[in-house]
Protein backbone atom coordinates (compact mmCIF):
# COMPACT_ATOMS: atom_id res chain seq x y z
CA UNK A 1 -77.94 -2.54 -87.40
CA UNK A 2 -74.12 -3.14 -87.08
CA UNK A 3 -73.56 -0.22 -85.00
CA UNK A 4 -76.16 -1.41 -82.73
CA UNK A 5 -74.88 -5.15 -82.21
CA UNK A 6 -71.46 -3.22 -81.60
CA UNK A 7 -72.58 -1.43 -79.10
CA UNK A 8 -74.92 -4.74 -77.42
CA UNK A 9 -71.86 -6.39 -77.34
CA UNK A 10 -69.72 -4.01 -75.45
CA UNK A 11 -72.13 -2.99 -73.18
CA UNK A 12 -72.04 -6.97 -72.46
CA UNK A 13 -68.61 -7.60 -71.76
CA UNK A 14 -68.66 -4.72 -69.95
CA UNK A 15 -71.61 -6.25 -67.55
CA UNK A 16 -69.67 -9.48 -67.52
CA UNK A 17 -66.59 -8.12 -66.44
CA UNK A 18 -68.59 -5.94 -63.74
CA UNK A 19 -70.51 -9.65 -62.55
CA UNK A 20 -66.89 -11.10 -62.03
CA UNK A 21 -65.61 -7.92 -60.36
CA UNK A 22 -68.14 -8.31 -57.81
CA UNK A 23 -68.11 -12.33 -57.38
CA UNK A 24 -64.42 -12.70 -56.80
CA UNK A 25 -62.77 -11.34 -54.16
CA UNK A 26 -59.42 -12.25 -53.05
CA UNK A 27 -58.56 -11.66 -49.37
CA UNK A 28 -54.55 -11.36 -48.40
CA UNK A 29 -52.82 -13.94 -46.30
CA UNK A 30 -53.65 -13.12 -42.09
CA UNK A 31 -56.35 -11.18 -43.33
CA UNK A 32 -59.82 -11.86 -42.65
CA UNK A 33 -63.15 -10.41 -44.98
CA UNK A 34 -66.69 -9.55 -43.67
CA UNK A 35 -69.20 -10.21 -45.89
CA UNK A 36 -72.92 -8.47 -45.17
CA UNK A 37 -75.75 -9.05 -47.00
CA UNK A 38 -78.06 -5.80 -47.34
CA UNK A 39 -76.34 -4.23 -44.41
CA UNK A 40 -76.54 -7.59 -42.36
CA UNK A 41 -73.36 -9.83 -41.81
CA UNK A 42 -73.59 -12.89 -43.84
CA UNK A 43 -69.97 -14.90 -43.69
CA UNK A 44 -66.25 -14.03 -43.30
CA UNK A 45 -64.03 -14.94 -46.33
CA UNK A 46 -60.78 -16.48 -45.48
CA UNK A 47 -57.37 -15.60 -46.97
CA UNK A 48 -57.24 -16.49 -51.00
CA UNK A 49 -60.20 -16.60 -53.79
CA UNK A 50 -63.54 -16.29 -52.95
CA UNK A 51 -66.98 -15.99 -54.51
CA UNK A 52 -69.93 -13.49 -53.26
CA UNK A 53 -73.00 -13.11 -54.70
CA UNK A 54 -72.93 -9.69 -56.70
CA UNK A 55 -74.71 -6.67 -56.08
CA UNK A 56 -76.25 -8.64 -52.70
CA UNK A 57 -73.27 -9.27 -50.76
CA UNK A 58 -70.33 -6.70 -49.76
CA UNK A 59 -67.17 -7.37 -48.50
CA UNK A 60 -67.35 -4.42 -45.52
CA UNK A 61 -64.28 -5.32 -43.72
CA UNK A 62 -60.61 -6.60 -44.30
CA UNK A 63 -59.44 -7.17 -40.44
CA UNK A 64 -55.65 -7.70 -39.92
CA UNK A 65 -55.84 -10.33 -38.06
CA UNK A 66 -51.42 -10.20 -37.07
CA UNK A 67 -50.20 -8.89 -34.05
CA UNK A 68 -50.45 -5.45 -33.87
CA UNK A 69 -47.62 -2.72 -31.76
CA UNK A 70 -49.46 0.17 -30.62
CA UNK A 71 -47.37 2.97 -28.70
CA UNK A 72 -49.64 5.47 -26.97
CA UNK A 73 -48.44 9.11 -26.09
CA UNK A 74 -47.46 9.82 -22.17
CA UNK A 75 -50.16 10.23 -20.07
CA UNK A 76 -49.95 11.90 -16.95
CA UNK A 77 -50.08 9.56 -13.98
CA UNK A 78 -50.18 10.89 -10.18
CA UNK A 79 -48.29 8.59 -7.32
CA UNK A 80 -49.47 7.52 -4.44
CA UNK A 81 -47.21 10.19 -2.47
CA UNK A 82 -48.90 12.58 -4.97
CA UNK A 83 -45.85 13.44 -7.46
CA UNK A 84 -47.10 13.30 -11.30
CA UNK A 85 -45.20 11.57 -13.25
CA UNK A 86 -45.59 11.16 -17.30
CA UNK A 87 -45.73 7.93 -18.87
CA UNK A 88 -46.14 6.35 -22.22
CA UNK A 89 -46.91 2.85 -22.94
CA UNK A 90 -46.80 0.25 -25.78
CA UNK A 91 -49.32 -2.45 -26.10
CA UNK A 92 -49.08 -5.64 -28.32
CA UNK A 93 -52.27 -6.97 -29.43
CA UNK A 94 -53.91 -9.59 -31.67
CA UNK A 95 -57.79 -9.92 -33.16
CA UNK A 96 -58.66 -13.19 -32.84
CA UNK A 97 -62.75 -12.40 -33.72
CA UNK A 98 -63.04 -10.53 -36.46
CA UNK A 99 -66.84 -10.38 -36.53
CA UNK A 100 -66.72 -9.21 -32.63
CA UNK A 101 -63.91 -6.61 -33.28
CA UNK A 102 -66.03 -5.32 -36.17
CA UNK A 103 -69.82 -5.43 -34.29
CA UNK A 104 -68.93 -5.69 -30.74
CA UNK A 105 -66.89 -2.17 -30.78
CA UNK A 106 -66.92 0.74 -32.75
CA UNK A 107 -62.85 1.57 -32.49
CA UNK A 108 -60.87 -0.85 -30.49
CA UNK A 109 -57.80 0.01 -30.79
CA UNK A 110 -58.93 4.18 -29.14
CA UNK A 111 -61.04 1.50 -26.52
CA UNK A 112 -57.66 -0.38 -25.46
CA UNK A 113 -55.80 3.15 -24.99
CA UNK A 114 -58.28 4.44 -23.11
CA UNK A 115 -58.20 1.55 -21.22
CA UNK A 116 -54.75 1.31 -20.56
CA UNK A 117 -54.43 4.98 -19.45
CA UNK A 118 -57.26 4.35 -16.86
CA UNK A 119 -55.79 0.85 -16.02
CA UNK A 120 -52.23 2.77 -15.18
CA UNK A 121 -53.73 5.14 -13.13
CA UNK A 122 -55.15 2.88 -11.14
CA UNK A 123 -52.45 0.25 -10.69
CA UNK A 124 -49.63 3.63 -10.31
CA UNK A 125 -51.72 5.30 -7.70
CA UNK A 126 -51.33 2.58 -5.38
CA UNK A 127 -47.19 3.04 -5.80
CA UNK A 128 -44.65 5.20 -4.38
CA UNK A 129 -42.54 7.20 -6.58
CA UNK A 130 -39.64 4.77 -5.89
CA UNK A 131 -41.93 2.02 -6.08
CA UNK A 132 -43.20 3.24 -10.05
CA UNK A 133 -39.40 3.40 -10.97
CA UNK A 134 -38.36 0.58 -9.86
CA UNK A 135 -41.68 -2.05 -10.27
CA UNK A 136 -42.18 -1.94 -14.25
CA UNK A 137 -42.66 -5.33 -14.05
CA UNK A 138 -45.25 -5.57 -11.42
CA UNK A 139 -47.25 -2.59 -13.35
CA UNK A 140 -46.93 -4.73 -16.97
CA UNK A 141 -48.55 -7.59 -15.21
CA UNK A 142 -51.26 -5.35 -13.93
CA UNK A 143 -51.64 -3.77 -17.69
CA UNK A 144 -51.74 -6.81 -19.13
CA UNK A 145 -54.18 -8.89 -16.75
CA UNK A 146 -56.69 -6.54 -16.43
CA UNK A 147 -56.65 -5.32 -20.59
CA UNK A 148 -56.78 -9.26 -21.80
CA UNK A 149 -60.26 -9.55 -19.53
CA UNK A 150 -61.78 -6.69 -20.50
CA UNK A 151 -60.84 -7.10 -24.42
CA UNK A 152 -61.28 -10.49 -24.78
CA UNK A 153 -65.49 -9.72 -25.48
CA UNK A 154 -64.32 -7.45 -28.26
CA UNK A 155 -62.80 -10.41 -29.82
CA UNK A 156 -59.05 -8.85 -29.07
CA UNK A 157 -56.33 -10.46 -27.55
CA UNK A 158 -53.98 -8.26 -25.27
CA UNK A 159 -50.79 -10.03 -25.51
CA UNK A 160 -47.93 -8.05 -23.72
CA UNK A 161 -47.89 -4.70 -22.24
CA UNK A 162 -44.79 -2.66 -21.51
CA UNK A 163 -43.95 0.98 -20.18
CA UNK A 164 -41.79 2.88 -22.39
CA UNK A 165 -40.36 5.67 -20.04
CA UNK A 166 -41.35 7.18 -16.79
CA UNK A 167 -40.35 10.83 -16.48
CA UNK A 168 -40.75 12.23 -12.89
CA UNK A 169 -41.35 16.22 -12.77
CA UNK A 170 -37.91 18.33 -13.15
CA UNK A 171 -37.38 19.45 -9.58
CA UNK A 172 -38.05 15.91 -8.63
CA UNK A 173 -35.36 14.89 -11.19
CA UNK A 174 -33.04 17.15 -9.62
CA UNK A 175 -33.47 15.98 -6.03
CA UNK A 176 -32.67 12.61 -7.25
CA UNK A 177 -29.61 13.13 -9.09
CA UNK A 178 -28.51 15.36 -6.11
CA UNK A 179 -29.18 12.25 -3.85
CA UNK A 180 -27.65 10.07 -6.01
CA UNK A 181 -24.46 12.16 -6.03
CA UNK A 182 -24.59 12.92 -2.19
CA UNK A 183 -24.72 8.95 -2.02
CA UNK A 184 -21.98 8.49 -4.52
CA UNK A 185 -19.77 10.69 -2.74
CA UNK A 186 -20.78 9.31 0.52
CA UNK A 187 -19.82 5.80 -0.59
CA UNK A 188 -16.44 7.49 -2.09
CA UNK A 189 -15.75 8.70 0.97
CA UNK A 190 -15.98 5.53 2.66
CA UNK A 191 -14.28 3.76 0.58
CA UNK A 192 -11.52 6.38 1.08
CA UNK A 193 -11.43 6.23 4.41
CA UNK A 194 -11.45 2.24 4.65
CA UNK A 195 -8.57 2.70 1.73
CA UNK A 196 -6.40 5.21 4.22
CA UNK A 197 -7.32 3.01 7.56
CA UNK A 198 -5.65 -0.25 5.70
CA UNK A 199 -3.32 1.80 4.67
CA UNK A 200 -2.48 2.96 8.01
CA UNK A 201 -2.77 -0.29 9.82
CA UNK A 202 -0.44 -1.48 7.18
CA UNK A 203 2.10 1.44 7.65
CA UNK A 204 1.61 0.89 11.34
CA UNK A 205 2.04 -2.96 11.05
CA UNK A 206 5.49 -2.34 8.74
CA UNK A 207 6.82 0.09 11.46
CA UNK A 208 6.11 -1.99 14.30
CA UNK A 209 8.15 -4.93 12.08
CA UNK A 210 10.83 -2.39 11.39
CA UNK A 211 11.33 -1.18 15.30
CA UNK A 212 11.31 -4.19 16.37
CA UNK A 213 14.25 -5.82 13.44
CA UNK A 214 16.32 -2.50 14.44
CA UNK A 215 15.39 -3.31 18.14
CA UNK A 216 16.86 -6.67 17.90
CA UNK A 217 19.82 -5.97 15.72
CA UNK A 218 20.76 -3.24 18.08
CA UNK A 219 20.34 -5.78 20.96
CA UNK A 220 22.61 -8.27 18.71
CA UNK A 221 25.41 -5.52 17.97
CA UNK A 222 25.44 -4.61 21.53
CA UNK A 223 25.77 -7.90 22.66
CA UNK A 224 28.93 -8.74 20.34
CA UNK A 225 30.47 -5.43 20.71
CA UNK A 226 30.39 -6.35 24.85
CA UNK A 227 31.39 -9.71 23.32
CA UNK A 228 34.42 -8.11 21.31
CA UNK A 229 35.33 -5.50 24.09
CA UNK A 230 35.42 -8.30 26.98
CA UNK A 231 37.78 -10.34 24.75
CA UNK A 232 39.43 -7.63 23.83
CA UNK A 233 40.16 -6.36 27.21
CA UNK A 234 40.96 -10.46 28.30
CA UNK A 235 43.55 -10.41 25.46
CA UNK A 236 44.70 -7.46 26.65
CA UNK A 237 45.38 -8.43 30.26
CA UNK A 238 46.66 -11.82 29.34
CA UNK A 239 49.65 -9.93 27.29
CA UNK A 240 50.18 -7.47 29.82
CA UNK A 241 50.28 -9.81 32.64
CA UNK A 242 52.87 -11.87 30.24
CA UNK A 243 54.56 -8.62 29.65
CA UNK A 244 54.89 -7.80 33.36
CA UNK A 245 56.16 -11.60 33.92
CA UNK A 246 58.79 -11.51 31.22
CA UNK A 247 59.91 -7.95 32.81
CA UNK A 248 60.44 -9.59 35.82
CA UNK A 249 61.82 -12.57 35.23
CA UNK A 250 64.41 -10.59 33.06
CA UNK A 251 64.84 -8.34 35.68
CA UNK A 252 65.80 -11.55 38.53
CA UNK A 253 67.14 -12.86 35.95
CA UNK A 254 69.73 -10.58 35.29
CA UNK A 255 70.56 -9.76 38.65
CA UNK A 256 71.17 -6.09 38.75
CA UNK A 257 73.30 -4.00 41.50
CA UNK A 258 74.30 -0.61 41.90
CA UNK A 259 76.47 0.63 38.73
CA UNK A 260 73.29 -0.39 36.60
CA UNK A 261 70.94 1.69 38.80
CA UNK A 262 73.25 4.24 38.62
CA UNK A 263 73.12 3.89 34.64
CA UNK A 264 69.35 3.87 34.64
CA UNK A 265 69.00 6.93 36.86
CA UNK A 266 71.54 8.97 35.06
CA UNK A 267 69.43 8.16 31.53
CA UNK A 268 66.33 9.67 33.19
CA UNK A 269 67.89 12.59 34.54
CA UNK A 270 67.35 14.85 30.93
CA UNK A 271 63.89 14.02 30.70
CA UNK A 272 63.58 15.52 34.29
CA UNK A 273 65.09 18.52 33.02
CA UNK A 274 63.08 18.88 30.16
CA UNK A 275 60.22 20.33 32.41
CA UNK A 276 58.84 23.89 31.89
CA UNK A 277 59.89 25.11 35.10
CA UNK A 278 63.57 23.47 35.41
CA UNK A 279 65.71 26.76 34.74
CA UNK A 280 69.06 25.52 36.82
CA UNK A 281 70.03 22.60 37.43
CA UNK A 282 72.63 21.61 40.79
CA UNK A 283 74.52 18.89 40.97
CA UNK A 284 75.76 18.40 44.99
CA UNK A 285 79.39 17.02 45.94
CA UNK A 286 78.03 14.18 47.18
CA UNK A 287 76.15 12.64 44.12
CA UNK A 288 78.28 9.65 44.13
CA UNK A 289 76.98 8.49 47.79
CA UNK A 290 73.55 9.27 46.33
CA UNK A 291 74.26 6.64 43.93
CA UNK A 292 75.63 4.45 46.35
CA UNK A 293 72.43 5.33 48.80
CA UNK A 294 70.18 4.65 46.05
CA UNK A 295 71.92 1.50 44.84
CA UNK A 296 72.07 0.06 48.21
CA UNK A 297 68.63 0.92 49.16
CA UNK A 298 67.43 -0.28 45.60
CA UNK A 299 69.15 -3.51 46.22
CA UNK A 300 67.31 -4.18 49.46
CA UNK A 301 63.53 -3.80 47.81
CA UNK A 302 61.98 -6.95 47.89
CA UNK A 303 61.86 -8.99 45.06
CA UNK A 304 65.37 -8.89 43.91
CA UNK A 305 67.42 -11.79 45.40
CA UNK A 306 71.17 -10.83 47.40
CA UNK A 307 72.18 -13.95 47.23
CA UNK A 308 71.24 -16.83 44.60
CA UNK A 309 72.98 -19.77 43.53
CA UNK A 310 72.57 -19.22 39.86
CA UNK A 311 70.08 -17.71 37.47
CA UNK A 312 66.62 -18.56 37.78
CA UNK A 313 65.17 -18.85 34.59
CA UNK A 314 61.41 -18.46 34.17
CA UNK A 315 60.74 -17.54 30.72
CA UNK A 316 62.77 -18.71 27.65
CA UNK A 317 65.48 -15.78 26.80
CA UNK A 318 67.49 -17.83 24.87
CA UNK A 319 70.28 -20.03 24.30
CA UNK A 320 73.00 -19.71 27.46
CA UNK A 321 75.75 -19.48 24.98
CA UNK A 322 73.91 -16.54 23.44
CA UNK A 323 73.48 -14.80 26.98
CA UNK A 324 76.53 -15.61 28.70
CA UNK A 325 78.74 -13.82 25.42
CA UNK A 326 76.12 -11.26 25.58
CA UNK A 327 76.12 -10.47 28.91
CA UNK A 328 79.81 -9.74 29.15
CA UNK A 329 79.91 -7.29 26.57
CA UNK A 330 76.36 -5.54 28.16
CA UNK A 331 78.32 -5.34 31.32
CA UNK A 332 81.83 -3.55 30.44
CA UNK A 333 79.55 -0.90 28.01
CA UNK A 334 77.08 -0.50 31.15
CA UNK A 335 80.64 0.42 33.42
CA UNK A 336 82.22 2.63 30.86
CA UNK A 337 79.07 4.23 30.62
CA UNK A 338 78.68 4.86 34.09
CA UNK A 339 82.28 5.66 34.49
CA UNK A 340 82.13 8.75 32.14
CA UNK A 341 78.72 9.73 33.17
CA UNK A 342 80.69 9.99 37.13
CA UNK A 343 83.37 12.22 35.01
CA UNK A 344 80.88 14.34 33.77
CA UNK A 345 78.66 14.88 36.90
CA UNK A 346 82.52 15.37 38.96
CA UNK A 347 83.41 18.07 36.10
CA UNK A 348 79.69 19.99 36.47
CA UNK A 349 80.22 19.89 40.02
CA UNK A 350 83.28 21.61 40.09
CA UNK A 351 82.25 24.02 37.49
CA UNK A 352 79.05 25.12 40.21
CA UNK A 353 81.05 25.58 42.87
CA UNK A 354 83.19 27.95 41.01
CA UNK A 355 80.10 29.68 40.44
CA UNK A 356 78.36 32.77 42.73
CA UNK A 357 76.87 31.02 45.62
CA UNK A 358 73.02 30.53 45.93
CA UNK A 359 70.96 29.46 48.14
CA UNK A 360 70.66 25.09 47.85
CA UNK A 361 69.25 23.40 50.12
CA UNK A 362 71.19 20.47 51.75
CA UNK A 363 70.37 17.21 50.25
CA UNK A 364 69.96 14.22 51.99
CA UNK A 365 72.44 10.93 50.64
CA UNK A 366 69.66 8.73 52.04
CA UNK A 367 66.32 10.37 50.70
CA UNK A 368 67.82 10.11 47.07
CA UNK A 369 67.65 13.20 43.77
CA UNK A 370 65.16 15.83 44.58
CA UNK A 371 62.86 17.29 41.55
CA UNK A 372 63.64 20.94 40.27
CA UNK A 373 61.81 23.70 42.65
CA UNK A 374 61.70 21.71 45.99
């Protein structure tokens, strides 16, 4: 009898325990329970504790009722200028019926890929390659508009739809990146050449600045070496002329006659003789009326005064003290001087005549010294 009541009571609990095991049911946060009743939906249980009937109702579902990321594998996809391309999309999507997601479809979530591939192929066969590469917004618009109208019966809300990668075939690949380089090196080369023309206007510009400085200092150096030269050569006839008017002024001045002619023309008779071609040297009887002749016709030139009532002073030669002592002195040297050089031309004539004879030709008292050879 005890074993029995043992046994009554356990098999009770155990009944008990199995009643509340199939009463309670707890449902997570954002989740959402189905309840049917003999395979016929009853109620949904929100999130937290709730009570069923047991052994007549079943929870069937738990729908998560978050927003869901779905990323579907590439799809191939042709173009409108009939170039497949591959690509793969991600979808983000939310169930906001749970009873219509779980009796309206069988699998929605194989339904919206499905209906995204077809979707892309429709909105991508309308678009150029360039056009698919460059328009991912334009095709997620597309995506998404026509998805959230033809899920929203299934109790599913499409929210966003965006294209992972599109990947063109590989020969189409390598056409682009060979006309992306041949454009890169096009605009490189462009930009070189504008780089070289600045360049050369601005060499050009710095050359035309630089001919036309050295133009205009070699203008300005011309101008003042003309400027130096004329002042020079001014200068230079100012103290000539001044040199010429002392000279003669000295020369009326100092009133010269025959002895100092005589003087001057006996100093310049060794540098006559100091000529290549002088080998003898003749010195007539009559060199003392040469003198005289070429005093006397010396005297008449014009320009030296016969007569004058005293010295006619042009330019300052000094005190008259100074010249008059001076003078004096000059004089007697200049007759001594011409004195013995009379001696010495008397002695040299002598000595040629004692000499053979040659042939001399007669010289002329009035036509003055001959040169060596005539």
């Amino acid at each position: 009898m005890g074993t029995f009541l043992l046994v009554f009571f356990t098999v009770l609990v155990l009944f008990v325990v199995l009643v509340l095991a199939k009463t309670i049911r707890i449902i997570p946060q954002a989740r959402a329970g189905i309840v049917e009743r003999f395979g016929k939906y009853r109620a949904t249980l929100s999130p937290g504790l709730n009570m069923v009937t047991p052994f007549i109702d079943r929870v069937r579902y738990v729908i998560d009722m978050r927003e869901q990321v779905v990323s579907f594998p590439p799809a191939p996809v042709i173009t409108e200028d009939n170039l497949v391309v591959s690509i793969d999309t991600v979808i983000y999507f939310q169930v906001t019926n749970p009873v219509a997601a779980t009796y309206e479809i069988a699998n929605y979530i194989a339904a919206i890929e499905q209906l995204t591939m077809t979707t892309l192929r429709n909105v991508v066969g309308g678009m150029t390659l360039e056009q698919t590469l460059t328009s991912r917004e334009e095709i997620n618009r597309g995506l998404s508009g026509v998805l959230d109208e033809a899920t929203g019966r299934w109790g599913v809300r499409v929210g966003r739809v965006e294209i992972k990668s599109i990947d063109p075939p590989p020969s189409i690949k390598d056409a682009m990146e060979k006309q992306m380089r041949a454009d890169r090196e096009k605009r490189a080369v462009i930009l070189t050449a504008e780089g070289q023309r600045q360049s050369a206007i601005l060499s050009a510009e710095g050359n035309k600045q630089s001919a036309i400085l050295n133009a205009e200092g070699y203008r300005e150096s011309l101008i003042l070496n003309a400027q130096g030269e004329r002042e020079a050569a001014i200068l230079k006839a100012q103290g000539e002329g001044q040199a010429i008017l002392t000279v003669f002024q000295a020369i009326h001045d100092g009133q010269p006659d025959q002895s100092l002619l005589a003087y001057q023309y006996l100093q310049m008779m060794p540098k006559i003789a100091e000529g290549q071609a002088s080998k003898l040297w003749i010195v007539p009887s009559e060199f003392t009326k040469a003198l005289e002749g070429l005093g006397s016709t010396v005297n008449d030139i014009a320009g030296i005064p016969k007569e004058t009532d005293g010295p006619r002073v042009r330019v300052d030669m000094g005190s008259d003290e100074r010249i008059a002592v001076g003078g004096s002195a000059a004089l007697s040297s200049a007759h001594e001087s011409v004195a013995e050089a009379l001696r010495e031309a008397q002695a040299s004539a002598s000595d040629a005549s004692a000499a053979p004879a040659t042939d001399v030709p007669p010289v002329d008292p009035d036509a003055g010294p001959q040169p060596p050879g005539q």
